[in-house]
PDB file of N, CA and C in Angstrom:
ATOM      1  N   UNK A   1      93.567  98.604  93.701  1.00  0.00           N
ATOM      2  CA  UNK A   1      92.869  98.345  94.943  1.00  0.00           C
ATOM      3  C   UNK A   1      91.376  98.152  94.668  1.00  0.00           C
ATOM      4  N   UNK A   2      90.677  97.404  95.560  1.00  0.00           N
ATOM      5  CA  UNK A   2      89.391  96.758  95.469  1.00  0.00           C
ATOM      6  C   UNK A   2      88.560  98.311  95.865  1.00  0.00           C
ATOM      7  N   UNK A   3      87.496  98.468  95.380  1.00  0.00           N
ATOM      8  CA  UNK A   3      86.398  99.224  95.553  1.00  0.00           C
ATOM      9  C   UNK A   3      85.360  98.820  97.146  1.00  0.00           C
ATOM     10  N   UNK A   4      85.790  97.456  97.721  1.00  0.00           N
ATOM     11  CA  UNK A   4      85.146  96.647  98.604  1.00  0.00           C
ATOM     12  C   UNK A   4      86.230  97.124  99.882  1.00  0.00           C
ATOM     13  N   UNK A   5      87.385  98.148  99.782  1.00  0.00           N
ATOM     14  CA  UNK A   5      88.035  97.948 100.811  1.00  0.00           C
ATOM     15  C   UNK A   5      87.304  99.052 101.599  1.00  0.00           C
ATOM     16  N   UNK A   6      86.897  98.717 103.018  1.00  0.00           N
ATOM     17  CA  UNK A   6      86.717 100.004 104.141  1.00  0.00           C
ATOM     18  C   UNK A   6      87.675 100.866 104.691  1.00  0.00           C
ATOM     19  N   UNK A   7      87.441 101.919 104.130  1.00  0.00           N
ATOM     20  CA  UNK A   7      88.449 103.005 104.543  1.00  0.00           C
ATOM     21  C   UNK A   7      87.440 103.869 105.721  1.00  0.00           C
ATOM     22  N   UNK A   8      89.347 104.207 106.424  1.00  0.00           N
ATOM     23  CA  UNK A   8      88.425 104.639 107.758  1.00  0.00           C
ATOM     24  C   UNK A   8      89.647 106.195 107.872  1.00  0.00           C
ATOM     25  N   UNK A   9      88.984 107.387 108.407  1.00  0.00           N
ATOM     26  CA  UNK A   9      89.603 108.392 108.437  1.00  0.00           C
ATOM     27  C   UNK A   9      89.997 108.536 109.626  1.00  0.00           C
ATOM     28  N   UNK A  10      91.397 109.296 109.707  1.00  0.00           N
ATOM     29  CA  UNK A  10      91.744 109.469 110.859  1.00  0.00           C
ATOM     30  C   UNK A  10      90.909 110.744 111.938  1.00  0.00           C
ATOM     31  N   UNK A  11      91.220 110.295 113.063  1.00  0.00           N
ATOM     32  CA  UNK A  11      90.095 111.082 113.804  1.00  0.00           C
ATOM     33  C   UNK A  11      90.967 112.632 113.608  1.00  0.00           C
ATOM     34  N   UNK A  12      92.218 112.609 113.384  1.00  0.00           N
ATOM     35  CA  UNK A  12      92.590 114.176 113.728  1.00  0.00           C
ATOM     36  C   UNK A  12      92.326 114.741 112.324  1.00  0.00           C
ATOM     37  N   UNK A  13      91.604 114.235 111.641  1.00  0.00           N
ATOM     38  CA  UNK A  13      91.463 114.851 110.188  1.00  0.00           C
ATOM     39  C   UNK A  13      90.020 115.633 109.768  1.00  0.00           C
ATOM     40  N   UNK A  14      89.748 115.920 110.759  1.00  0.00           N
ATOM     41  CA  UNK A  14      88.626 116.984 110.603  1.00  0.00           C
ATOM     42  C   UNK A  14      87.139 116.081 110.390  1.00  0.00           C
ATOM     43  N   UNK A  15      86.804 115.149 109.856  1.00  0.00           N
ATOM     44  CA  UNK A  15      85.699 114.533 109.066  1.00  0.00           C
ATOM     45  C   UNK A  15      85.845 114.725 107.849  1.00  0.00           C
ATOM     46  N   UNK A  16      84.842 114.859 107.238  1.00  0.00           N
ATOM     47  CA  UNK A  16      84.744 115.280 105.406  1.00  0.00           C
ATOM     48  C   UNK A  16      85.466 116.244 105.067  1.00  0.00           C
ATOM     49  N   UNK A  17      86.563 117.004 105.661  1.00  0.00           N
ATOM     50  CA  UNK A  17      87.268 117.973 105.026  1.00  0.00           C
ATOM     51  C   UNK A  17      88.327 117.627 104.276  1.00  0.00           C
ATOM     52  N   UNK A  18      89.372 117.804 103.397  1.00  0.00           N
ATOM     53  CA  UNK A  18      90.464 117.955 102.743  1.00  0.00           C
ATOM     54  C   UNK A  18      91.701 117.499 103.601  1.00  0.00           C
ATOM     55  N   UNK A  19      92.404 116.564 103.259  1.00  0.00           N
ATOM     56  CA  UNK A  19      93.850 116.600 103.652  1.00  0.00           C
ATOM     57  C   UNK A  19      93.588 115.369 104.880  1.00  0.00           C
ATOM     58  N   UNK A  20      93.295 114.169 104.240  1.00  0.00           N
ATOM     59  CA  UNK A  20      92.400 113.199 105.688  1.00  0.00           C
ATOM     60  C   UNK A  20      93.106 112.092 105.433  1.00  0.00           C
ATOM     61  N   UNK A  21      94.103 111.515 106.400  1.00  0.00           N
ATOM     62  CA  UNK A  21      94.893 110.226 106.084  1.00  0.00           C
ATOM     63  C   UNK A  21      93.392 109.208 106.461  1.00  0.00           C
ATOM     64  N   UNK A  22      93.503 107.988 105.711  1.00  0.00           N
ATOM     65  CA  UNK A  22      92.780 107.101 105.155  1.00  0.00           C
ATOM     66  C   UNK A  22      93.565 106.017 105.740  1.00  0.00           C
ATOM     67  N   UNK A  23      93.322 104.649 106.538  1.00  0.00           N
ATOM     68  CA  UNK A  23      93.879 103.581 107.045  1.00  0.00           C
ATOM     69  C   UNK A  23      92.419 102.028 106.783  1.00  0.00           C
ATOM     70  N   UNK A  24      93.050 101.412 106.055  1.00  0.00           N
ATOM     71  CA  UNK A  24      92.542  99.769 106.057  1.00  0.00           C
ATOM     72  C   UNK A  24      92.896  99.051 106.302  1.00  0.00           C
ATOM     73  N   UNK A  25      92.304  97.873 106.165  1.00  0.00           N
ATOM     74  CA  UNK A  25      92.666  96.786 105.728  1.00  0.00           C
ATOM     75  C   UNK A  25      92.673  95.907 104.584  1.00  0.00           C
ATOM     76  N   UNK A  26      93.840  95.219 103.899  1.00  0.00           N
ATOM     77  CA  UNK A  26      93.305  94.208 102.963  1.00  0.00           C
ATOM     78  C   UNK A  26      94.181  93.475 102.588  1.00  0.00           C
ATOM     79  N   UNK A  27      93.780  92.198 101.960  1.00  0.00           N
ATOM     80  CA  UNK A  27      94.287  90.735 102.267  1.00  0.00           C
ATOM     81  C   UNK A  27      95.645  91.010 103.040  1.00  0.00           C
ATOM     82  N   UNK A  28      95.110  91.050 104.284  1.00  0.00           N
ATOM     83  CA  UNK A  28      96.013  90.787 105.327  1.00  0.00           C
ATOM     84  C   UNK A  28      97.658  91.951 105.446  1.00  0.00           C
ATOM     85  N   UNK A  29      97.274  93.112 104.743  1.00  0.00           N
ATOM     86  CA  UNK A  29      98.112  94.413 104.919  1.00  0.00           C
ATOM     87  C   UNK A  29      97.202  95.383 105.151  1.00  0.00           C
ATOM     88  N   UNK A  30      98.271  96.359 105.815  1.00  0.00           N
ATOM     89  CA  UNK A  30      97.540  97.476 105.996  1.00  0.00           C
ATOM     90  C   UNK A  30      97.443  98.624 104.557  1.00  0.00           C
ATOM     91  N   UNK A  31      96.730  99.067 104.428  1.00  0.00           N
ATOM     92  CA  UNK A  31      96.597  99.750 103.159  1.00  0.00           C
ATOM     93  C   UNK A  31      96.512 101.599 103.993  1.00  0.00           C
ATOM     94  N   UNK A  32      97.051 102.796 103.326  1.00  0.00           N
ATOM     95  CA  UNK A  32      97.410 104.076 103.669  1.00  0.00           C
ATOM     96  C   UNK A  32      96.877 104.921 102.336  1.00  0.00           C
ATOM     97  N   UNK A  33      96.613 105.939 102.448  1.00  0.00           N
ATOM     98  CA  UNK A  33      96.221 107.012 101.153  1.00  0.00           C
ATOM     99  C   UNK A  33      95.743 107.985 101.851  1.00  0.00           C
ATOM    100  N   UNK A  34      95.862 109.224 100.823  1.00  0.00           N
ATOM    101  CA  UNK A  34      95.470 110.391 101.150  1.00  0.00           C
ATOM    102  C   UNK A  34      94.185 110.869 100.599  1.00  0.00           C
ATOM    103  N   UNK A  35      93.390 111.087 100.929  1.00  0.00           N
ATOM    104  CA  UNK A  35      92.430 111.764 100.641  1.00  0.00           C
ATOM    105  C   UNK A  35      91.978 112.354  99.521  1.00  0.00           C
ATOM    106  N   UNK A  36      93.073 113.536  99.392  1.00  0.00           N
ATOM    107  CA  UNK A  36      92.844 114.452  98.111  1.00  0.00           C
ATOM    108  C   UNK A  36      93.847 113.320  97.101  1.00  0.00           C
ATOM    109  N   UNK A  37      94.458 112.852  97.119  1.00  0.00           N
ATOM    110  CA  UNK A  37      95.355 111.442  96.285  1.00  0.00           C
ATOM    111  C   UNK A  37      94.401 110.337  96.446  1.00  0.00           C
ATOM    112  N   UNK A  38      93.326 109.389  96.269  1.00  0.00           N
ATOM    113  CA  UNK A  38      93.029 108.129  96.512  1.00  0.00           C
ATOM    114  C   UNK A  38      93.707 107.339  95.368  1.00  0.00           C
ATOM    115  N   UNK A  39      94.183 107.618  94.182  1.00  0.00           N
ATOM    116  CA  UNK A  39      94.956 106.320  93.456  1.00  0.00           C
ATOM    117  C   UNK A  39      96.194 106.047  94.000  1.00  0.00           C
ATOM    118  N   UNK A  40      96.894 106.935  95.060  1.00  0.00           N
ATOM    119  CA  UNK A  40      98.403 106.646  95.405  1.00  0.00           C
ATOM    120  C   UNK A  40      98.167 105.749  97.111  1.00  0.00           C
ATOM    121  N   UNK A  41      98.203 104.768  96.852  1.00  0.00           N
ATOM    122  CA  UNK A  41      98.241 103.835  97.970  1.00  0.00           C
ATOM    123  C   UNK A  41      99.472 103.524  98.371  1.00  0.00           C
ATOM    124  N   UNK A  42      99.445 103.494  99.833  1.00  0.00           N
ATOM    125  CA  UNK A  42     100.857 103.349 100.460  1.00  0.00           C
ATOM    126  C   UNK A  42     100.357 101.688 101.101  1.00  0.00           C
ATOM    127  N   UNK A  43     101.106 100.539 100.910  1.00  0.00           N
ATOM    128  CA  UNK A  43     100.829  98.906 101.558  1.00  0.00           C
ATOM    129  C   UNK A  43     101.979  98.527 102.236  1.00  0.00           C
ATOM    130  N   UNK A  44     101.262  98.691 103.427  1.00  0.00           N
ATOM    131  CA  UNK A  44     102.631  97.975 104.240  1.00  0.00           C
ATOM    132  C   UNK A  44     101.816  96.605 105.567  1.00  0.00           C
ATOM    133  N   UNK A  45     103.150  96.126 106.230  1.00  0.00           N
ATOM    134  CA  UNK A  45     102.462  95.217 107.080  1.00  0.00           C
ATOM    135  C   UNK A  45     102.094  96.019 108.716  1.00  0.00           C
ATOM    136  N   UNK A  46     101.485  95.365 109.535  1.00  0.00           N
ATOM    137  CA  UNK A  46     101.275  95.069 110.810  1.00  0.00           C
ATOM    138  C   UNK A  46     102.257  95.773 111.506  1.00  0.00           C
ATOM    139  N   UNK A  47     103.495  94.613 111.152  1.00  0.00           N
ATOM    140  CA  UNK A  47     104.508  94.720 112.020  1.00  0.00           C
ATOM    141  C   UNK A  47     105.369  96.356 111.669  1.00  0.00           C
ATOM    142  N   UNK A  48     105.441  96.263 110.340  1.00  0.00           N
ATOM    143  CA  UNK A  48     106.276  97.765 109.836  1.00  0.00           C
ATOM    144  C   UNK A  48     105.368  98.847 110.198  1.00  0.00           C
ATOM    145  N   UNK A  49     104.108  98.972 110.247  1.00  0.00           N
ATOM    146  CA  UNK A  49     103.206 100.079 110.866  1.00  0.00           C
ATOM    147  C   UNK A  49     103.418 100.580 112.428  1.00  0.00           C
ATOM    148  N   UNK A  50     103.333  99.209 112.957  1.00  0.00           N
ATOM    149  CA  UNK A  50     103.958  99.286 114.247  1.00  0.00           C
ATOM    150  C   UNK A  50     105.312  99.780 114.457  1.00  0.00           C
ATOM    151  N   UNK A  51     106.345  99.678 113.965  1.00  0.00           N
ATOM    152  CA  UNK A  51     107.578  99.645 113.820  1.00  0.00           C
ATOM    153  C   UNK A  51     107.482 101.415 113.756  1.00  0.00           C
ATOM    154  N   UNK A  52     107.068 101.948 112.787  1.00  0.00           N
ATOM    155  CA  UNK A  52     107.041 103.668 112.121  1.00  0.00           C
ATOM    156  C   UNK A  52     106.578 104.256 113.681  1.00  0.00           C
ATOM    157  N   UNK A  53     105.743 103.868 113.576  1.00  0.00           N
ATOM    158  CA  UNK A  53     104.515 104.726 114.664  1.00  0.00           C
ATOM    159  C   UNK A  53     105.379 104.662 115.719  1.00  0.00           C
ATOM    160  N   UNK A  54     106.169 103.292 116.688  1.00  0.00           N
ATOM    161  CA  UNK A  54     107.146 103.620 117.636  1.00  0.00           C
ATOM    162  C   UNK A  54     107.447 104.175 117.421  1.00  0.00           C
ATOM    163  N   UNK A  55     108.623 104.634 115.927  1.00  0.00           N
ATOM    164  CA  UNK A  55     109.507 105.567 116.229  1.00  0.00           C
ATOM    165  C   UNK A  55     109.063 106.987 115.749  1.00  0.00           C
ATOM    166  N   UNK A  56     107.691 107.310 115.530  1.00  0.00           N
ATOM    167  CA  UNK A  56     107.451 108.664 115.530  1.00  0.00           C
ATOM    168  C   UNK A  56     107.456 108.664 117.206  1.00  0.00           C
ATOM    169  N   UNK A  57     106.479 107.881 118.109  1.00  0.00           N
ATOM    170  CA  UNK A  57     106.662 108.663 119.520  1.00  0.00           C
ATOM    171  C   UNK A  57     107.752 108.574 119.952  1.00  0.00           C
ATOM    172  N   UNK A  58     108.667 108.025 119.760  1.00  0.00           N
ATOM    173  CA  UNK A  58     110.302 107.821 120.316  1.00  0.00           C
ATOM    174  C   UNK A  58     110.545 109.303 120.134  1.00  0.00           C
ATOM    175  N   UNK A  59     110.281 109.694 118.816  1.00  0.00           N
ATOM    176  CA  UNK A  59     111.204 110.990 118.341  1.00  0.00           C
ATOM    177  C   UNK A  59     111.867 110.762 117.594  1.00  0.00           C
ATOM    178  N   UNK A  60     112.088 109.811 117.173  1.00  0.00           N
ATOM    179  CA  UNK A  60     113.089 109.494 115.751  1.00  0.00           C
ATOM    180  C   UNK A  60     113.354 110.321 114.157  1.00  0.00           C
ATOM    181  N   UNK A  61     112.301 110.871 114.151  1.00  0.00           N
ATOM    182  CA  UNK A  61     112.029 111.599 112.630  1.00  0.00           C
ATOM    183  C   UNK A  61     111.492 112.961 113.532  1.00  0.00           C
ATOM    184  N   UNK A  62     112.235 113.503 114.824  1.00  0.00           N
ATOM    185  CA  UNK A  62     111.577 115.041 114.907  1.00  0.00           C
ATOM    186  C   UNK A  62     113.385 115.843 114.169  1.00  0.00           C
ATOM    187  N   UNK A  63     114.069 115.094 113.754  1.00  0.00           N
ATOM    188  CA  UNK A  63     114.920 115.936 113.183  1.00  0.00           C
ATOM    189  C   UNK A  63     114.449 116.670 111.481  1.00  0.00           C
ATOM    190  N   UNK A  64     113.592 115.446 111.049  1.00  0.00           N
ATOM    191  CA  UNK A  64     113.345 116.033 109.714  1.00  0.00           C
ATOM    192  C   UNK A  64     112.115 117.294 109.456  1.00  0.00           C
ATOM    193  N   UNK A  65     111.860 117.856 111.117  1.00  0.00           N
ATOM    194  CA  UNK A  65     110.817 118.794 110.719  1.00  0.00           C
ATOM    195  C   UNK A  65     111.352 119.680 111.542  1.00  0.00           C
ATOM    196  N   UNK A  66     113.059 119.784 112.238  1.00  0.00           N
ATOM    197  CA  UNK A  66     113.044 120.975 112.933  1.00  0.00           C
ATOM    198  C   UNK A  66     113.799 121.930 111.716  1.00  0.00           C
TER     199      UNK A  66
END
């Protein structure tokens, strides 16, 4: 990954603290990483970001944390 990409933290992640999902952009995907991890990049599209995020508010994946 480019050194030129803007990473932006999520607002529920405290600011400068530890444990802060990370969301971009670049050439035309969305780019994901963790904070305390920045070499492990997660690249996906638009549409599949959209796709996840429905089905976290649906409820789809509240079985894998009860």
């Amino acid at each position: 990954m480019s050194a030129s990409i803007q990473w932006q933290k999520s607002s529920f992640s405290g600011g400068d603290g530890p444990n802060c999902v990370e969301v971009a952009q670049h050439e035309g995907d969305i780019v994901m990483r963790e904070s305390d991890s920045p070499e492990s990049v997660i690249v996906t599209s638009r549409d599949n970001l959209a796709a996840f995020i429905a089905g976290v508010k649906a409820g789809e994946f509240d079985h894998l944390i009860a």
